[in-house]
C-alpha atoms as a PDB file:
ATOM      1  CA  UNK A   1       0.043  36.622 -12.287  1.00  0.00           C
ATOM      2  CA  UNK A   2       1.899  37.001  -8.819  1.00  0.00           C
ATOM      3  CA  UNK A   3       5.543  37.902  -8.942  1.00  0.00           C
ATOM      4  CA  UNK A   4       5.407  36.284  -5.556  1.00  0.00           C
ATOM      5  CA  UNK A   5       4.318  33.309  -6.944  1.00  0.00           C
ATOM      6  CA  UNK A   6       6.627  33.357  -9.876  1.00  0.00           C
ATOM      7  CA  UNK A   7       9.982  33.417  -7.605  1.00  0.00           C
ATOM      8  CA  UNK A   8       8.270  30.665  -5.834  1.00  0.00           C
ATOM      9  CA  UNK A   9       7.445  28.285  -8.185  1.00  0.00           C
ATOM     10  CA  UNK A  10      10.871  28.944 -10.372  1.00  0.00           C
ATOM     11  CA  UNK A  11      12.985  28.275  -7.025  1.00  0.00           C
ATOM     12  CA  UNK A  12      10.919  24.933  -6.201  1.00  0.00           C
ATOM     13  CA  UNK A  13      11.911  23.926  -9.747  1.00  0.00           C
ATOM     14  CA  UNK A  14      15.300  24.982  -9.681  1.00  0.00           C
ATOM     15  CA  UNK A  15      15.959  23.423  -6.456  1.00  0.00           C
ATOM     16  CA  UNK A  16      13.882  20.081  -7.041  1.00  0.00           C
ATOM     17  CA  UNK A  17      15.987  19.835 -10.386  1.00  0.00           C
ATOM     18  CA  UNK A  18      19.559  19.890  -8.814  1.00  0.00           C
ATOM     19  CA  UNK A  19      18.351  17.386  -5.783  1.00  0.00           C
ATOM     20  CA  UNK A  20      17.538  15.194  -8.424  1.00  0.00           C
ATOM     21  CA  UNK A  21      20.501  15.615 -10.471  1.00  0.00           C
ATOM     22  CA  UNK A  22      22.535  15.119  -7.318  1.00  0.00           C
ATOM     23  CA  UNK A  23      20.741  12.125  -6.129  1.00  0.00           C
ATOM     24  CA  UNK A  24      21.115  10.036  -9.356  1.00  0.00           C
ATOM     25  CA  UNK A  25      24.595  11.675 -10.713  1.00  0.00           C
ATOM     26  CA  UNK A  26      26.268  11.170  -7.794  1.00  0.00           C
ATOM     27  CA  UNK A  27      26.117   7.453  -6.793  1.00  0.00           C
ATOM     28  CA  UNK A  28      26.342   6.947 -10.683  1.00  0.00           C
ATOM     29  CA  UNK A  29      29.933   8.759 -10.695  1.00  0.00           C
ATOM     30  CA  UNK A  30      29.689   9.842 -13.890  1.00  0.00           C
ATOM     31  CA  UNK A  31      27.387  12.780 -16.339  1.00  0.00           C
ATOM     32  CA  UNK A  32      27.568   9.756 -18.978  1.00  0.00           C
ATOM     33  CA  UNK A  33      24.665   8.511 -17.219  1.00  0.00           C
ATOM     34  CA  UNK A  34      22.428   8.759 -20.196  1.00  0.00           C
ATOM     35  CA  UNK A  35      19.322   7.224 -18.166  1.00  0.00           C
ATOM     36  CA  UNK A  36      19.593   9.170 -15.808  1.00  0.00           C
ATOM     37  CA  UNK A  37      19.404  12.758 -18.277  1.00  0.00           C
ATOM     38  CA  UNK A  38      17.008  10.862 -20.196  1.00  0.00           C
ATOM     39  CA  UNK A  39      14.745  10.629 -16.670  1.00  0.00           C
ATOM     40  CA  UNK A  40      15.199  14.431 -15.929  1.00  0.00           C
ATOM     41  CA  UNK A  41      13.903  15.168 -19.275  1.00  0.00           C
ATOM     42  CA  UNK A  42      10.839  13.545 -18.909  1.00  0.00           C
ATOM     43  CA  UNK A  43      10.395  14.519 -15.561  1.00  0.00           C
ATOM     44  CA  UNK A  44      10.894  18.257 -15.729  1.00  0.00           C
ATOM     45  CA  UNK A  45      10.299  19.360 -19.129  1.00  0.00           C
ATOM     46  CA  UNK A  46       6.580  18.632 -18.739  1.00  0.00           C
ATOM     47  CA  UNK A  47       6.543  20.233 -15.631  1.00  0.00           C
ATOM     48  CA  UNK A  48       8.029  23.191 -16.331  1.00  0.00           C
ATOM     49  CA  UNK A  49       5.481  23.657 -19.267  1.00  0.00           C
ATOM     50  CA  UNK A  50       2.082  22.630 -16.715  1.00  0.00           C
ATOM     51  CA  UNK A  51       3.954  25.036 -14.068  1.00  0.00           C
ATOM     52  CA  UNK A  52       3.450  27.639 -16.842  1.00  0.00           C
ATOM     53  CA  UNK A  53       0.314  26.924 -17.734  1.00  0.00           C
ATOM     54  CA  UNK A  54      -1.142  26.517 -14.136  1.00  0.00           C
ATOM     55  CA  UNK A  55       0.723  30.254 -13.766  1.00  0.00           C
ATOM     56  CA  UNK A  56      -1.963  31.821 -16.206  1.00  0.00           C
ATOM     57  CA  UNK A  57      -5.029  29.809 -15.970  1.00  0.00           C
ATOM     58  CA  UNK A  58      -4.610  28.372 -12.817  1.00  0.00           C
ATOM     59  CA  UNK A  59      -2.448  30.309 -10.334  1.00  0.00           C
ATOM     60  CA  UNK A  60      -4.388  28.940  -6.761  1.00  0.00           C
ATOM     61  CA  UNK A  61      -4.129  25.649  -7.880  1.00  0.00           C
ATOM     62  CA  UNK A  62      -0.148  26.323  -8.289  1.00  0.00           C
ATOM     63  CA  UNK A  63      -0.199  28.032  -4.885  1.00  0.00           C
ATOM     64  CA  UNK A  64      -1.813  25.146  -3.342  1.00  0.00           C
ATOM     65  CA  UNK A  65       0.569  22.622  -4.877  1.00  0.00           C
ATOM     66  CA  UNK A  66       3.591  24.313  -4.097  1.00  0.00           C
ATOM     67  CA  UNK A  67       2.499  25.169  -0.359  1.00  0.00           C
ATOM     68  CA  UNK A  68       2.172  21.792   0.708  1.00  0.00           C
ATOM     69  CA  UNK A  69       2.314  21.135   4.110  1.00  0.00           C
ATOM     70  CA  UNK A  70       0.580  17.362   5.188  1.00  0.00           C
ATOM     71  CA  UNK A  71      -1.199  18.483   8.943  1.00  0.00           C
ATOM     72  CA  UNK A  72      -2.732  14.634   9.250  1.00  0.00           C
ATOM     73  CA  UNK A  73      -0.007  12.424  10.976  1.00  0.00           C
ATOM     74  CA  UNK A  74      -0.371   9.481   9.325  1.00  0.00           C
ATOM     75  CA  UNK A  75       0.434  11.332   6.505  1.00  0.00           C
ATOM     76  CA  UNK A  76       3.731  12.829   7.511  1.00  0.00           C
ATOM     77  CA  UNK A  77       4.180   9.110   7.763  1.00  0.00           C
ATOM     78  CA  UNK A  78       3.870   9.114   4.201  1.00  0.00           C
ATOM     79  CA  UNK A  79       5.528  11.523   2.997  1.00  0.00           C
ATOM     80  CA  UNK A  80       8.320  10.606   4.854  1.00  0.00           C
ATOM     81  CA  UNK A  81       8.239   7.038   3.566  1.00  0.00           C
ATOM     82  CA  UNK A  82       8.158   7.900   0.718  1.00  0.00           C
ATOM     83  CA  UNK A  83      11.156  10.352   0.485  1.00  0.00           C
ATOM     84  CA  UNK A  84      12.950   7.274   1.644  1.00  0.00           C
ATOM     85  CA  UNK A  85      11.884   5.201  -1.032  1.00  0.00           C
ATOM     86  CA  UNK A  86      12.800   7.462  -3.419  1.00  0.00           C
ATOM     87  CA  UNK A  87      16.367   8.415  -2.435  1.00  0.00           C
ATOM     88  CA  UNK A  88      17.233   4.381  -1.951  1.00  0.00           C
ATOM     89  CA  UNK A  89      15.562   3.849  -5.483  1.00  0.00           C
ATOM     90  CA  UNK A  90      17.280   6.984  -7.124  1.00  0.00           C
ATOM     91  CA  UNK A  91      20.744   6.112  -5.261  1.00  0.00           C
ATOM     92  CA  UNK A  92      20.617   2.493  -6.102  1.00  0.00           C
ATOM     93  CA  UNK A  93      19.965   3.198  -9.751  1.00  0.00           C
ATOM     94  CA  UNK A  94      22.965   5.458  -9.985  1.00  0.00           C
ATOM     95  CA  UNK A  95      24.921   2.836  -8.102  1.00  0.00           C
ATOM     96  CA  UNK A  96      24.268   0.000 -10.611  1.00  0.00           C
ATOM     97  CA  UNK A  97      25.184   2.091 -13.205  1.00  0.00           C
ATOM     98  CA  UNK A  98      28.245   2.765 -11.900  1.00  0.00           C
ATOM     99  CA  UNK A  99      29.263  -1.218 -11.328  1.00  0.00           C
ATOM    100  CA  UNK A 100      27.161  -2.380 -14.001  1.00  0.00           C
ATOM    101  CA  UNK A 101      25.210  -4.755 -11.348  1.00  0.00           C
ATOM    102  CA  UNK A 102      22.112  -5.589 -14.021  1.00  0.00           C
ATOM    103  CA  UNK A 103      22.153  -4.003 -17.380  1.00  0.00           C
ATOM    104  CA  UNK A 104      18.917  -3.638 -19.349  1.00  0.00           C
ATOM    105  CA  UNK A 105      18.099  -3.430 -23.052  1.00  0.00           C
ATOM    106  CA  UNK A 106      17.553   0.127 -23.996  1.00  0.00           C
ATOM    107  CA  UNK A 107      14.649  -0.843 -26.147  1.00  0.00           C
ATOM    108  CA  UNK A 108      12.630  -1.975 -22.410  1.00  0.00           C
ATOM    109  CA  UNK A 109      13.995   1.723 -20.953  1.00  0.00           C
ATOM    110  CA  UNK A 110      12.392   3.339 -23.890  1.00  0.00           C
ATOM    111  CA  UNK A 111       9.266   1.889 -23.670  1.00  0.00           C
ATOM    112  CA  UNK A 112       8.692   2.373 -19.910  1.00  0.00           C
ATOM    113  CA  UNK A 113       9.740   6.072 -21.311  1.00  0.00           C
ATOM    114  CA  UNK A 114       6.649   5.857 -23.045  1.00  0.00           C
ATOM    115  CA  UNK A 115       4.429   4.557 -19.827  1.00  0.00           C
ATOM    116  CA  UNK A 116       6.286   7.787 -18.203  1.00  0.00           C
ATOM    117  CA  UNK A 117       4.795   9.649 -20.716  1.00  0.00           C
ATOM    118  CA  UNK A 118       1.526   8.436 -20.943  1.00  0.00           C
ATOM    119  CA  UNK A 119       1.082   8.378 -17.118  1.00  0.00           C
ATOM    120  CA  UNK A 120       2.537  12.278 -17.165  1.00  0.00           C
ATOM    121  CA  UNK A 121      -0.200  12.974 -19.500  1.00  0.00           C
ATOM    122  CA  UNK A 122      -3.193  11.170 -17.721  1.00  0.00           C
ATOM    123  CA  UNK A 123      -1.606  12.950 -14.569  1.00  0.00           C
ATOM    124  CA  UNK A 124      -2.346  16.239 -16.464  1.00  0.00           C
ATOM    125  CA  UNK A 125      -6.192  15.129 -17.339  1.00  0.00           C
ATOM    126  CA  UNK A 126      -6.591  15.112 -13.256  1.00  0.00           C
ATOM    127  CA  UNK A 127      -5.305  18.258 -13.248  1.00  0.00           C
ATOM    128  CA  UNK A 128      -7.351  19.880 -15.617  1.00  0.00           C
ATOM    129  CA  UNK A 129     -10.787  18.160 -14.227  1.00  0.00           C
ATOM    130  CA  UNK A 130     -10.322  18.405 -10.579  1.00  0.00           C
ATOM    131  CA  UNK A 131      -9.393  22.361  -9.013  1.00  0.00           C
ATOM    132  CA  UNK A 132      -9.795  21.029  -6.165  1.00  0.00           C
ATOM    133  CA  UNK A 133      -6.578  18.638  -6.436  1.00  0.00           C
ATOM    134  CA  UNK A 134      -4.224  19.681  -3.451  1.00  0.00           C
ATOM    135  CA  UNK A 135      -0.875  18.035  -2.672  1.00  0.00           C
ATOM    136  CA  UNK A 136      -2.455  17.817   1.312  1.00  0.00           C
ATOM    137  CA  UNK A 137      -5.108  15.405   2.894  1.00  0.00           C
ATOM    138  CA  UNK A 138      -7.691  18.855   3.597  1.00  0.00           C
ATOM    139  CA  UNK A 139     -11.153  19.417   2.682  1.00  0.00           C
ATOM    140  CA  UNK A 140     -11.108  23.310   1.243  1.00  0.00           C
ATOM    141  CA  UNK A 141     -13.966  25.517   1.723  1.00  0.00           C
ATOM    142  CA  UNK A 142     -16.477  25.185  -1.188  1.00  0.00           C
ATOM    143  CA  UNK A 143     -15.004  22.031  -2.433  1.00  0.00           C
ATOM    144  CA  UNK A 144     -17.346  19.825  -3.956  1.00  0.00           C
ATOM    145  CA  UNK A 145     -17.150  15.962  -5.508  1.00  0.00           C
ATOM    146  CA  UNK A 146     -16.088  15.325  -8.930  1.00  0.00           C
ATOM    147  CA  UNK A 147     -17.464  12.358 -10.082  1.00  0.00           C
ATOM    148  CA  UNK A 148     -16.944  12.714 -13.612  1.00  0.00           C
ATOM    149  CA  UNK A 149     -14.358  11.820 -16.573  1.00  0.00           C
ATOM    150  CA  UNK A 150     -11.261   9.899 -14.743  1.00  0.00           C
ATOM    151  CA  UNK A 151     -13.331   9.794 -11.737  1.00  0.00           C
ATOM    152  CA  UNK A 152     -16.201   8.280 -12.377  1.00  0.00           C
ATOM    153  CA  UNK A 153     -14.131   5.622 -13.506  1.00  0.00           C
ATOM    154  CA  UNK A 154     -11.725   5.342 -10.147  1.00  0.00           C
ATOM    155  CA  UNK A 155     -11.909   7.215  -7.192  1.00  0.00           C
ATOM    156  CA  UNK A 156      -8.020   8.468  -6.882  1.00  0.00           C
ATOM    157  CA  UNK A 157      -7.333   8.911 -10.456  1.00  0.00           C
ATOM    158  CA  UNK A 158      -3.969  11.014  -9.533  1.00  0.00           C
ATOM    159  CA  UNK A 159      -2.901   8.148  -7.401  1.00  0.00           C
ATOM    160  CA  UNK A 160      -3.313   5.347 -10.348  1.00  0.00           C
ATOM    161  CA  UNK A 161      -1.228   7.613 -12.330  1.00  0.00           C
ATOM    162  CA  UNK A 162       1.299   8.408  -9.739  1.00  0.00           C
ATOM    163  CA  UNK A 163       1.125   4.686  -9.388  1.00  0.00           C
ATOM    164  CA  UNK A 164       2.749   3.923 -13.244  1.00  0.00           C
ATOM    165  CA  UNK A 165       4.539   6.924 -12.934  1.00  0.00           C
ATOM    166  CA  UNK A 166       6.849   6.162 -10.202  1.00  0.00           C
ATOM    167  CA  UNK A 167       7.150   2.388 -11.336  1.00  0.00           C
ATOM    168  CA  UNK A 168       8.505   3.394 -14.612  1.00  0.00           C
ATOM    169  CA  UNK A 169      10.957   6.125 -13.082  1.00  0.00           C
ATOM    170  CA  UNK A 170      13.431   3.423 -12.008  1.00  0.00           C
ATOM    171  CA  UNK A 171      13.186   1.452 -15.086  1.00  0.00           C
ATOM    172  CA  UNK A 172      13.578   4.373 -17.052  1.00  0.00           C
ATOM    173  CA  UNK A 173      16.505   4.388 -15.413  1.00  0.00           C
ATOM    174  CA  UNK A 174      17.791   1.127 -15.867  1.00  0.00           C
ATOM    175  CA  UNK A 175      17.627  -0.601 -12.593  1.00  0.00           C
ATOM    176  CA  UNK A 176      15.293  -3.991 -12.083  1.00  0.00           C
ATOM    177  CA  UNK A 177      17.212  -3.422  -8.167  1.00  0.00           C
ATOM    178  CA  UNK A 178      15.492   0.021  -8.007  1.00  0.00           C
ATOM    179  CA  UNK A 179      11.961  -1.035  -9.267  1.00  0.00           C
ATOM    180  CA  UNK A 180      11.724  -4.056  -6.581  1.00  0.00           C
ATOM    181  CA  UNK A 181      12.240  -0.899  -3.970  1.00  0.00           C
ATOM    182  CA  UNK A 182       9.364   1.093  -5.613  1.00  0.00           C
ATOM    183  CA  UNK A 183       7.264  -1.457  -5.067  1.00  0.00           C
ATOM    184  CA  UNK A 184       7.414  -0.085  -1.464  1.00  0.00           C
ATOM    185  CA  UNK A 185       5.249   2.587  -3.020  1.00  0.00           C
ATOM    186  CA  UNK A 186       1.982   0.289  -3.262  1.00  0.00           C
ATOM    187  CA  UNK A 187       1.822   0.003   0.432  1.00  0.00           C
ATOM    188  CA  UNK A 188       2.843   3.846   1.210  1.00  0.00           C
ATOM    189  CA  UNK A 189      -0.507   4.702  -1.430  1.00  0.00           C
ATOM    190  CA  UNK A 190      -2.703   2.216   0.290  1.00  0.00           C
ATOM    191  CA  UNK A 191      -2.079   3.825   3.438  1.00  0.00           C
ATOM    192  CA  UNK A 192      -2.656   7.687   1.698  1.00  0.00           C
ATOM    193  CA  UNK A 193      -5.513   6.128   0.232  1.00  0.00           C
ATOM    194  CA  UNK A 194      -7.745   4.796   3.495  1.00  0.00           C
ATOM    195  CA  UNK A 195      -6.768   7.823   5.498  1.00  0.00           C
ATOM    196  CA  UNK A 196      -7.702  10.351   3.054  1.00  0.00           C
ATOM    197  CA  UNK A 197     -11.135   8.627   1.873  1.00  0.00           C
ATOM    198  CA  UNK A 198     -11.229   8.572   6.264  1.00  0.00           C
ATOM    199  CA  UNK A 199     -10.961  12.524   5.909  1.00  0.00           C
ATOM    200  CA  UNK A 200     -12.955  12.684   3.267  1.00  0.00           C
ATOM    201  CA  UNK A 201     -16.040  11.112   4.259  1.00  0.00           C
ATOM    202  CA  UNK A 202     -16.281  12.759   7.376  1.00  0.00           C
ATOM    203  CA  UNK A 203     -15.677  16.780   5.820  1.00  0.00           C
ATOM    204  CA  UNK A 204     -16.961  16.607   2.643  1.00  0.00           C
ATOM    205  CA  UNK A 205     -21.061  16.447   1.939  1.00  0.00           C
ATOM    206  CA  UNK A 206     -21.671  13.598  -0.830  1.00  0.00           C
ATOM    207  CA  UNK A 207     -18.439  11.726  -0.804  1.00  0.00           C
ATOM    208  CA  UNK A 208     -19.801   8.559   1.052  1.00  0.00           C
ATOM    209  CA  UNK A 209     -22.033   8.148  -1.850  1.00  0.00           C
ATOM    210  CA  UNK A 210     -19.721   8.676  -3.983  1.00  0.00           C
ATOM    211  CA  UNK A 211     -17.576   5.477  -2.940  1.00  0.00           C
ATOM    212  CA  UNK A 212     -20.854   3.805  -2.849  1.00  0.00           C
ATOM    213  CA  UNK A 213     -20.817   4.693  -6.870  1.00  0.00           C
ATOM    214  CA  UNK A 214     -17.640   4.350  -8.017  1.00  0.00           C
ATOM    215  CA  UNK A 215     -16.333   1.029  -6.353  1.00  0.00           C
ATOM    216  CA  UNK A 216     -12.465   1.102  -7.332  1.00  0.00           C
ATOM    217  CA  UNK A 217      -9.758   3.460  -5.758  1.00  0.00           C
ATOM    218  CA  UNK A 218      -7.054   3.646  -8.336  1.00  0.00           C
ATOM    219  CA  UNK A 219      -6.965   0.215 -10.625  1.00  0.00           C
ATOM    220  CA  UNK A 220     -10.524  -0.914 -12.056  1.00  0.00           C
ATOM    221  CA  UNK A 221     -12.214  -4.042 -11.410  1.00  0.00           C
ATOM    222  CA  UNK A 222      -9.024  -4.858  -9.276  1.00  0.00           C
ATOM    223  CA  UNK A 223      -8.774  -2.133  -6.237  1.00  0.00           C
END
């Protein structure tokens, strides 16, 4: 285990943890937000555990992940439409707290709590079947397909469960207003999506017949 990589990883945490608990405590004006805590406990508790784990069995896959730096420019285009989405979806749901725009039942928040959770876990079978899984478009040296498990069943099985993931974030925490601007998100994917399979099939031997195999991207029998 790298020291190096320790500091690193513990700072990204640190730091992602109070951006989020600025962005959704602040517009909400108040800590009493229980959503809002209940959010950041799903979120980060999970990760702090797979950061661990990735630490000891896995530490290049955490150095990949946390030195992520998108070269293709479409895909700065993402990323940066994306962090957009996000802070108007995070802000917004904080907001409607705070003037009670649309209230939900808690019993719906809980059970998109549970989609969190289930996509956080299928997030974590990716993980663990693909070492290959960078946060960048790139094809790395040795790489080779994975068509097995998730992927034999979709192509971009981290997408599909990025995909539930970030739809259930903003009714997690509480806001119907927030979810209709995650929607942005299918879009933003679609776009990752064609570029990367672009990259893809030009760098990497075998993943043209691959897609010729396994048909769907991220949802099967649908796309």
């Amino acid at each position: 285990m790298s020291a190096k990589l320790f500091v690193q990883a513990i700072v990204k945490f640190f730091c992602g943890l109070i951006i989020m608990g600025l962005i959704i405590f602040l517009p909400a004006g108040s800590f009493a937000y229980w959503q809002g805590w209940l959010l950041i406990g799903l979120l980060f508790v999970p990760m702090f555990v797979a950061g661990i784990i990735l630490m000891i069995k896995n530490p290049e896959l955490l150095r990949k992940r946390l030195n992520a730096k998108e070269e293709e420019k479409e895909q700065k285009l993402v990323v940066l439409l994306s962090g957009i989405m996000f802070l108007a979806a995070f802000v917004i749901a904080g907001l409607n707290f705070r003037f009670g725009w649309i209230t939900m039942p808690s019993w719906v928040i809980y059970v998109f709590a549970g989609v969190f959770v289930a996509a956080y876990i299928l997030y974590a079978e990716v993980l663990r079947e693909n070492e290959y899984l960078s946060r960048t478009i790139e094809v790395q040296e040795g790489q080779k397909v994975i068509d097995t498990g998730l992927y034999g069943v979709v192509r971009h099985p981290m997408y599909m469960s990025t995909l539930f993931l970030f739809l259930a974030m903003p009714l997690v925490l509480g806001s119907v207003i927030s979810f209709a601007v995650m929607l942005i998100y299918i879009p933003i994917i679609v776009m990752r999506i064609r570029n990367e399979e672009k990259v893809l099939a030009k760098g990497l031997p075998g993943y043209e017949e691959y897609m010729r195999k396994v048909k769907y991207r991220i949802i099967p029998f649908i796309w």
